[in-house]
Structure formats: structure tokens, C-alpha cells
PDB file of N, CA and C in Angstrom:
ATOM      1  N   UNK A   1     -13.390  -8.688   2.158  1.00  0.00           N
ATOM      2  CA  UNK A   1     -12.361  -7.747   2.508  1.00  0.00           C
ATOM      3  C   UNK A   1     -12.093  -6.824   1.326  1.00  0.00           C
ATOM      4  N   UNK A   2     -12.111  -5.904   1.492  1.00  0.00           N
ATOM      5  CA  UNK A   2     -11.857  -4.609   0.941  1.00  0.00           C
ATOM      6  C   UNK A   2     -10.771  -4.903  -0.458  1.00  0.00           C
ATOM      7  N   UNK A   3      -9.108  -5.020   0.506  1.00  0.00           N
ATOM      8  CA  UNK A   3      -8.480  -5.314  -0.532  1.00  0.00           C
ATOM      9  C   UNK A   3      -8.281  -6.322  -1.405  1.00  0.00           C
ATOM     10  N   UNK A   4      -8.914  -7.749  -0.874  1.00  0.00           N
ATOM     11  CA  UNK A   4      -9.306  -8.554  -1.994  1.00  0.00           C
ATOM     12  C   UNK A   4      -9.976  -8.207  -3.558  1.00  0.00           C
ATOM     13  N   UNK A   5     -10.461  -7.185  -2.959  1.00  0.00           N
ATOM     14  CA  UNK A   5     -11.638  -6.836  -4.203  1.00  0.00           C
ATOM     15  C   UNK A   5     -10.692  -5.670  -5.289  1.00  0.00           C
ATOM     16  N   UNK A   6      -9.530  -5.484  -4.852  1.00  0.00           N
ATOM     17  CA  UNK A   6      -8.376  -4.424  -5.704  1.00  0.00           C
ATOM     18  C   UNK A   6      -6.799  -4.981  -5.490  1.00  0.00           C
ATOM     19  N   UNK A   7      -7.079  -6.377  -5.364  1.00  0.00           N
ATOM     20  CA  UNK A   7      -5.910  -7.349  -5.135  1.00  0.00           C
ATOM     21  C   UNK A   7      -4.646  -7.189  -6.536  1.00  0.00           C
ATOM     22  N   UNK A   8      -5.149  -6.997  -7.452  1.00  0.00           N
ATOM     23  CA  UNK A   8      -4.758  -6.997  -9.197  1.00  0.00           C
ATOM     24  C   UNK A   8      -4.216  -5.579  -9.031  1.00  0.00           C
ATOM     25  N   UNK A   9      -3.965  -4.531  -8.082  1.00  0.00           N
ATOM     26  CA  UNK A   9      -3.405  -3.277  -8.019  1.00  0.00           C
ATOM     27  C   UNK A   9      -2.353  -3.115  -7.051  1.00  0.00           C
ATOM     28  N   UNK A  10      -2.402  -4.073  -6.386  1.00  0.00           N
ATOM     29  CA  UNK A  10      -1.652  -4.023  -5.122  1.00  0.00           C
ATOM     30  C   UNK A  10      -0.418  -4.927  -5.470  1.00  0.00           C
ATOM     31  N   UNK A  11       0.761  -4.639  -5.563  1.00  0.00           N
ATOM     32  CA  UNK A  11       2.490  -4.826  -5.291  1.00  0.00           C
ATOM     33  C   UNK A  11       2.383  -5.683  -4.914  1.00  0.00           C
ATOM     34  N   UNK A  12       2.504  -4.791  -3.009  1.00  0.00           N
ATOM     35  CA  UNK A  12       2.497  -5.656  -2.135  1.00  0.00           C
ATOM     36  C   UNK A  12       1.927  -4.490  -1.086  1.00  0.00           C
ATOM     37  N   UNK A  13       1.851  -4.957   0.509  1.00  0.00           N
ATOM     38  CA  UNK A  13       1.646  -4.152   1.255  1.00  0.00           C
ATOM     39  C   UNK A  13       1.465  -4.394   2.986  1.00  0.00           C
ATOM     40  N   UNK A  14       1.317  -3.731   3.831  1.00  0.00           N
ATOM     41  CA  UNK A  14       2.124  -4.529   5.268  1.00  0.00           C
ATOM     42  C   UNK A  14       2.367  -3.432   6.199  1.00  0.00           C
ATOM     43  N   UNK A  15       2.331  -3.412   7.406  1.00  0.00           N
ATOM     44  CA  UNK A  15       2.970  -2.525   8.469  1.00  0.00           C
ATOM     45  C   UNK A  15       4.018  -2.343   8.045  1.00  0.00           C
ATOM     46  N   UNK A  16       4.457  -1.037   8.784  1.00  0.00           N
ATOM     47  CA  UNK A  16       5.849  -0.410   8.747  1.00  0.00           C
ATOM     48  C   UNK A  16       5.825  -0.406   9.943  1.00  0.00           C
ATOM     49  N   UNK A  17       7.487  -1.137  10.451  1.00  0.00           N
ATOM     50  CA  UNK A  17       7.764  -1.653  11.815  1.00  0.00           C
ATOM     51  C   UNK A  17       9.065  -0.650  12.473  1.00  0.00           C
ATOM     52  N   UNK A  18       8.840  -0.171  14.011  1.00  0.00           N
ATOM     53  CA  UNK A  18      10.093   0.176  14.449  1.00  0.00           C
ATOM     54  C   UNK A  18      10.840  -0.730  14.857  1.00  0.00           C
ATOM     55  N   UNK A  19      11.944  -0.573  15.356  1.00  0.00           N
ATOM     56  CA  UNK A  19      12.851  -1.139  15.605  1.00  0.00           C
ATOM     57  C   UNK A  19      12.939  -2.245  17.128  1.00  0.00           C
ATOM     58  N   UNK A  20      11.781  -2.184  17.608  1.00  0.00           N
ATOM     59  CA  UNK A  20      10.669  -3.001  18.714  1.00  0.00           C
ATOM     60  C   UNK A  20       9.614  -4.059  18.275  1.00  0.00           C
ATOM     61  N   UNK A  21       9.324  -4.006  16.479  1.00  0.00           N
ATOM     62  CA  UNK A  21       8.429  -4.331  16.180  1.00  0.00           C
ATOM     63  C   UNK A  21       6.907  -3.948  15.611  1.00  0.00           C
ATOM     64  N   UNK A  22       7.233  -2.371  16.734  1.00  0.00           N
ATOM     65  CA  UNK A  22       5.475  -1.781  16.913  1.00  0.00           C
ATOM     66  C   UNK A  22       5.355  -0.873  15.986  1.00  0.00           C
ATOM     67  N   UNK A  23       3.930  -1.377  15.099  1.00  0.00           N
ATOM     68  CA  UNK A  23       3.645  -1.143  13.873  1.00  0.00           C
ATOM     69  C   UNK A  23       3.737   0.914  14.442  1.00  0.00           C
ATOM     70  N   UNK A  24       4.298   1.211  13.155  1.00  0.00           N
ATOM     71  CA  UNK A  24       4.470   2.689  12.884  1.00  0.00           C
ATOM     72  C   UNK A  24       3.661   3.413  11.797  1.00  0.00           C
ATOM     73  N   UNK A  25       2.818   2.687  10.938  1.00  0.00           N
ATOM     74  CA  UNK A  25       2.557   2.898   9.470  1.00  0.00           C
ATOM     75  C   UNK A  25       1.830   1.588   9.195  1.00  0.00           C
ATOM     76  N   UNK A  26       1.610   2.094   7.596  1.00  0.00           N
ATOM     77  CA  UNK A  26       1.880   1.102   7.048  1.00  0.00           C
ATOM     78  C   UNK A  26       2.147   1.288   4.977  1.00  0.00           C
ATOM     79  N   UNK A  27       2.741   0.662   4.344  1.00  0.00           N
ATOM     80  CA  UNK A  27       3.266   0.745   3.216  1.00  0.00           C
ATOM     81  C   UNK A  27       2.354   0.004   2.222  1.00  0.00           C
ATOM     82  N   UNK A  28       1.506   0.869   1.297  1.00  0.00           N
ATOM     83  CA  UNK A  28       1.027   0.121   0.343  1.00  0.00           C
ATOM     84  C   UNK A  28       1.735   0.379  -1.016  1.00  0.00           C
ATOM     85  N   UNK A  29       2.021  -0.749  -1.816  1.00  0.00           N
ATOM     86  CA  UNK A  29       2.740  -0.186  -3.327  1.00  0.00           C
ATOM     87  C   UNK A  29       2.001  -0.553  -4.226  1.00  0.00           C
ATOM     88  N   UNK A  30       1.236   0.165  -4.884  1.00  0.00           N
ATOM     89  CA  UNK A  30      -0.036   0.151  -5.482  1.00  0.00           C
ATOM     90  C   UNK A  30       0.647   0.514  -7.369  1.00  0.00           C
ATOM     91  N   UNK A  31      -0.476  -0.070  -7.993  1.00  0.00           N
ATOM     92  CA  UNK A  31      -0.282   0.035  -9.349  1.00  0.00           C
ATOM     93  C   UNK A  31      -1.392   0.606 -10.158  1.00  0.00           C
ATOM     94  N   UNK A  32      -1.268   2.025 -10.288  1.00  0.00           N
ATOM     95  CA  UNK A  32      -2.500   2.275 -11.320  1.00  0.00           C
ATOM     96  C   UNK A  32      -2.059   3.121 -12.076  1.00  0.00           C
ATOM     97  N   UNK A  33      -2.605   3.725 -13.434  1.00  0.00           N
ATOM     98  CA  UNK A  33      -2.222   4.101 -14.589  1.00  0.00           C
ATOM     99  C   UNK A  33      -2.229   5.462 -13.744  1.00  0.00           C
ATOM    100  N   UNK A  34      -2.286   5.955 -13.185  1.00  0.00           N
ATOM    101  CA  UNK A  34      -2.007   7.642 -13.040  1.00  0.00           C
ATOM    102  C   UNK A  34      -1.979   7.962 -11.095  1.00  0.00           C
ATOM    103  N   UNK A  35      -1.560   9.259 -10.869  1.00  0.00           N
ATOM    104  CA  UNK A  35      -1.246   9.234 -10.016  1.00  0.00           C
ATOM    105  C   UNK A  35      -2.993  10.118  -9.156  1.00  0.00           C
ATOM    106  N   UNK A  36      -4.160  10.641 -10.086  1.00  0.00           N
ATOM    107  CA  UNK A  36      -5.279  10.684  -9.743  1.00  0.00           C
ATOM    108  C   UNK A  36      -5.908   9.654  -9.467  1.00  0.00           C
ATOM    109  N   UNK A  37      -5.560   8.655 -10.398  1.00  0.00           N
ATOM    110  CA  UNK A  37      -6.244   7.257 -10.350  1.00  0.00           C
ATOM    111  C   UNK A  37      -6.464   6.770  -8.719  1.00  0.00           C
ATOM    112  N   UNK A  38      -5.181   6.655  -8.537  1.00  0.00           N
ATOM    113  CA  UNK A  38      -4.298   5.956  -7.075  1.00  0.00           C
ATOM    114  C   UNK A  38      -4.510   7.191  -6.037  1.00  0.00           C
ATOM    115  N   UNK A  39      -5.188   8.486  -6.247  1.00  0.00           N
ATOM    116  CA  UNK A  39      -5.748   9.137  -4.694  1.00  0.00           C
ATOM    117  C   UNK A  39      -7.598   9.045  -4.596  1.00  0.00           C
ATOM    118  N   UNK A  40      -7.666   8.480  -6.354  1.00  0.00           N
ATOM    119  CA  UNK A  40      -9.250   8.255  -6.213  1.00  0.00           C
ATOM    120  C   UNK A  40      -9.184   6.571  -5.285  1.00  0.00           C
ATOM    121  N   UNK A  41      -8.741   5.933  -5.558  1.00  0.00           N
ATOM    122  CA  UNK A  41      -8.495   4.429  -4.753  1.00  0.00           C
ATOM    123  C   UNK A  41      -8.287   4.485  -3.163  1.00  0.00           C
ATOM    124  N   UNK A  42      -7.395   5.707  -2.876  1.00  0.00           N
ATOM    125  CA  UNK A  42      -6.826   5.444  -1.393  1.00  0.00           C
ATOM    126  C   UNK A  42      -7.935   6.208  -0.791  1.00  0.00           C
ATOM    127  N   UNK A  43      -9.018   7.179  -1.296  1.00  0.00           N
ATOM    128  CA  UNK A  43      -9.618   7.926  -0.896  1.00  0.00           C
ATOM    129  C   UNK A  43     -10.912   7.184  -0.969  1.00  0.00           C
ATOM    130  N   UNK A  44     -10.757   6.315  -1.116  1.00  0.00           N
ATOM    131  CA  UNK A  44     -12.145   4.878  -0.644  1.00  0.00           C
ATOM    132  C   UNK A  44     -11.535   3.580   0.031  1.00  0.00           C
ATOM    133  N   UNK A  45     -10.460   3.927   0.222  1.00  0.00           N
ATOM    134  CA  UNK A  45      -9.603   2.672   1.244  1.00  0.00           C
ATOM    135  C   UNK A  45     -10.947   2.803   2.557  1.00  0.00           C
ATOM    136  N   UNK A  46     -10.782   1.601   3.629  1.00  0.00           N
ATOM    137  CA  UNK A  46     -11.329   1.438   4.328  1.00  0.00           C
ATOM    138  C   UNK A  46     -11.283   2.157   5.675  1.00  0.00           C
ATOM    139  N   UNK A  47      -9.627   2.464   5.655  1.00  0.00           N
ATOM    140  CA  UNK A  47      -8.648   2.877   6.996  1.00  0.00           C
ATOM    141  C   UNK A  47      -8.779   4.269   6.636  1.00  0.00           C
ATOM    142  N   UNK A  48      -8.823   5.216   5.137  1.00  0.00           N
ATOM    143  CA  UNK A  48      -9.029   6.525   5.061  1.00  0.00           C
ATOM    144  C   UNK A  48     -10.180   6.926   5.656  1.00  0.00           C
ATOM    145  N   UNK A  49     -11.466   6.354   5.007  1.00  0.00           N
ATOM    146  CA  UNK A  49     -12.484   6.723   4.962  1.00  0.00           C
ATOM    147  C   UNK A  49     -12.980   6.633   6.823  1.00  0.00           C
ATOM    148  N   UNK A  50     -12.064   5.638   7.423  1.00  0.00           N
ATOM    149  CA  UNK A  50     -12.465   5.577   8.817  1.00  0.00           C
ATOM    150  C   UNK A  50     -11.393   6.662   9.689  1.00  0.00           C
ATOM    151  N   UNK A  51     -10.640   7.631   9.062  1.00  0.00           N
ATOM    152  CA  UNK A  51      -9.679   8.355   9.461  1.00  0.00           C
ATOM    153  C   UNK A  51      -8.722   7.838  10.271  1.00  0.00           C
ATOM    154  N   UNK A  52      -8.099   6.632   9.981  1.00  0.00           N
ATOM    155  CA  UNK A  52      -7.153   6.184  11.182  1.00  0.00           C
ATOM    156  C   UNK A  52      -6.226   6.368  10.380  1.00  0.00           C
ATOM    157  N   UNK A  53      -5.927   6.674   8.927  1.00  0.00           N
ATOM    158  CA  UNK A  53      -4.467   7.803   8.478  1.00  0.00           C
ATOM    159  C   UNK A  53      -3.762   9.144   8.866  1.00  0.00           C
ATOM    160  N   UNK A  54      -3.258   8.903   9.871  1.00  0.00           N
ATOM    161  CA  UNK A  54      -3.162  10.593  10.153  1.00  0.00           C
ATOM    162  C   UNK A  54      -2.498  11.191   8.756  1.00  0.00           C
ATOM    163  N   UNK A  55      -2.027  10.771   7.980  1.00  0.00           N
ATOM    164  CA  UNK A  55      -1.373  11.456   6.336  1.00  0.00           C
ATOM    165  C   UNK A  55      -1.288  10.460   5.523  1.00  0.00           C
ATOM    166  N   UNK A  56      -1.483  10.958   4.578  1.00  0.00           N
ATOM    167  CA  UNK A  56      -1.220   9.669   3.107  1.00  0.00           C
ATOM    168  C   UNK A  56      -0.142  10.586   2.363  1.00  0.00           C
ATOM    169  N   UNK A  57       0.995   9.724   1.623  1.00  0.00           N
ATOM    170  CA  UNK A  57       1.627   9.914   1.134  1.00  0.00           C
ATOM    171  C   UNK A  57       1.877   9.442  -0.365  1.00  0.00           C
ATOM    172  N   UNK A  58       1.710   9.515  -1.305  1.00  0.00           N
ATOM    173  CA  UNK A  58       1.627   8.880  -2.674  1.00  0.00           C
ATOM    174  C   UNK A  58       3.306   9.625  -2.946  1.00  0.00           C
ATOM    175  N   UNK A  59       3.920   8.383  -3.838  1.00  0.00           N
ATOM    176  CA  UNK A  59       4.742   8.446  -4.850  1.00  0.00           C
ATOM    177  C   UNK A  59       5.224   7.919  -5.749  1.00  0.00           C
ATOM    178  N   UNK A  60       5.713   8.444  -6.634  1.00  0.00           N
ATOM    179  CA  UNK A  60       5.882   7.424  -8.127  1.00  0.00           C
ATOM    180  C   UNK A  60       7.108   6.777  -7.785  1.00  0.00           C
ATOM    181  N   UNK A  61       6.857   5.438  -8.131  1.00  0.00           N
ATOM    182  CA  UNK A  61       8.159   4.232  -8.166  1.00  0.00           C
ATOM    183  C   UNK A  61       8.273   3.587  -9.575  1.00  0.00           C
ATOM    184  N   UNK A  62       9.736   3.169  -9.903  1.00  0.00           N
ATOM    185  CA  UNK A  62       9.807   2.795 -10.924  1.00  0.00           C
ATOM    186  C   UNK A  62      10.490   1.085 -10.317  1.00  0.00           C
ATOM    187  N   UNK A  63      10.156   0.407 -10.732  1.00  0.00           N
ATOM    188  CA  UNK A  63      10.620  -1.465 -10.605  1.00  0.00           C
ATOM    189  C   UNK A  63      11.864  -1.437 -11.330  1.00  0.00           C
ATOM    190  N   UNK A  64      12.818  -1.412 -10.791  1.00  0.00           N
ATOM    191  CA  UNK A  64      14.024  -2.053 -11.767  1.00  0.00           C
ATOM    192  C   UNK A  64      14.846  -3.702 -10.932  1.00  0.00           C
ATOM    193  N   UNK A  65      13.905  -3.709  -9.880  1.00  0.00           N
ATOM    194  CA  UNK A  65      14.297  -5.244  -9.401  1.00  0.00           C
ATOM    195  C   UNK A  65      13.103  -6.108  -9.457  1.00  0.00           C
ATOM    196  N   UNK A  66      12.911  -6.625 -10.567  1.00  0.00           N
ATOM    197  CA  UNK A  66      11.679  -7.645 -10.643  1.00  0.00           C
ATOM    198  C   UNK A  66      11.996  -9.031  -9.634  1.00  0.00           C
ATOM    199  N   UNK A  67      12.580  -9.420  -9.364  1.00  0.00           N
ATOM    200  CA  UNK A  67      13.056 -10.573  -8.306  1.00  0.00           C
ATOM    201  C   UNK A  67      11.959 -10.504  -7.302  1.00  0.00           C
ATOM    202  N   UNK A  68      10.947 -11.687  -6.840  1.00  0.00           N
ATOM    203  CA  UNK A  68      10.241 -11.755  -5.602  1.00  0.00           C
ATOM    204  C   UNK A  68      10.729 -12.810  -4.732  1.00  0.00           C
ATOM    205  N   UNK A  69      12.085 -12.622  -5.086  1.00  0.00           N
ATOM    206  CA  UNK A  69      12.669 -13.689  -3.631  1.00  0.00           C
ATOM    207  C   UNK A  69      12.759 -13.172  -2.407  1.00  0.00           C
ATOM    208  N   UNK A  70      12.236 -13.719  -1.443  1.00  0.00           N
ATOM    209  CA  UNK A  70      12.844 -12.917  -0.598  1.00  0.00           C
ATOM    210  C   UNK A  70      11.459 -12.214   0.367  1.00  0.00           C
ATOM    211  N   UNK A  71      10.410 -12.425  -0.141  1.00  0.00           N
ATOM    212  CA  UNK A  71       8.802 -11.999   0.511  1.00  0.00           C
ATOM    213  C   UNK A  71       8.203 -12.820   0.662  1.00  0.00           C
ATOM    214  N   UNK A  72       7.909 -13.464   1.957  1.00  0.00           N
ATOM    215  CA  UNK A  72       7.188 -14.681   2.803  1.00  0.00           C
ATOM    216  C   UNK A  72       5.871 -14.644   1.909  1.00  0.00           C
ATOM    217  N   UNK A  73       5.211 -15.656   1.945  1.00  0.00           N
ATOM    218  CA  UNK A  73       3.982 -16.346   1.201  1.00  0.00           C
ATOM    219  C   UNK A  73       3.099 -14.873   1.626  1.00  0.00           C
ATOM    220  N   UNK A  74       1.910 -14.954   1.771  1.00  0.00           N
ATOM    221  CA  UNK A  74       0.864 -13.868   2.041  1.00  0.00           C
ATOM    222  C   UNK A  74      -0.321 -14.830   3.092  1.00  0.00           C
TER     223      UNK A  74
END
């Protein structure tokens, strides 16, 4: 699997759900030293390269809650 192999970059990541359940998205929070870095990465994702993104969205986040309570096992 794809993201196994860039597991050490990845947050976390998961559908984005409406309010029914039915996946809308989905949210990756990715970690790489620059913000070229992280459109050279998404631009060899599996789901880009197969066009089932209708848009990608990149943005810079900063962590000021290190706490992982609270996110079911994987």
C-alpha cells in the first residue's frame, strides 16, 4: 500500500464525513519540510494520479495540541 511506504509523513488521515456519515472528502495531515515538498508527494498519491480528487487543497498547520487522546487505534 502506497501509504505505508510514506507512513513517517503522515499525522494522521481518514474520510471527511457528513452529517449521515457519507464520506465527503477526505483529510490528510501530512508532514514535510516545505510546502513544494508536500505537492511533489500528493502529486504521486495514488487517488491524484487516478483523478478521483476533484481539488487538492494544501495548508500550513502549526501543532500546539500534542495530546493523541482521543484517536481510535488505526
Amino acid at each position: 500500500m502506497y501509504l505505508e511506504t510514506v507512513a513517517d509523513h503522515i499525522a494522521f488521515a481518514g474520510p471527511l464525513l457528513d452529517e449521515k456519515g457519507t464520506m465527503i472528502g477526505s483529510l490528510l495531515a501530512i508532514d514535510f519540510p516545505s510546502e513544494v515538498a508536500a505537492r511533489a508527494w500528493i502529486s504521486q498519491e495514488p487517488f491524484t494520479q487516478a483523478g478521483l480528487y476533484a481539488s487538492v487543497q494544501i495548508h500550513a498547520f502549526e501543532n500546539r495540541w500534542p495530546q493523541k487522546t482521543g484517536f481510535p487505534s488505526a
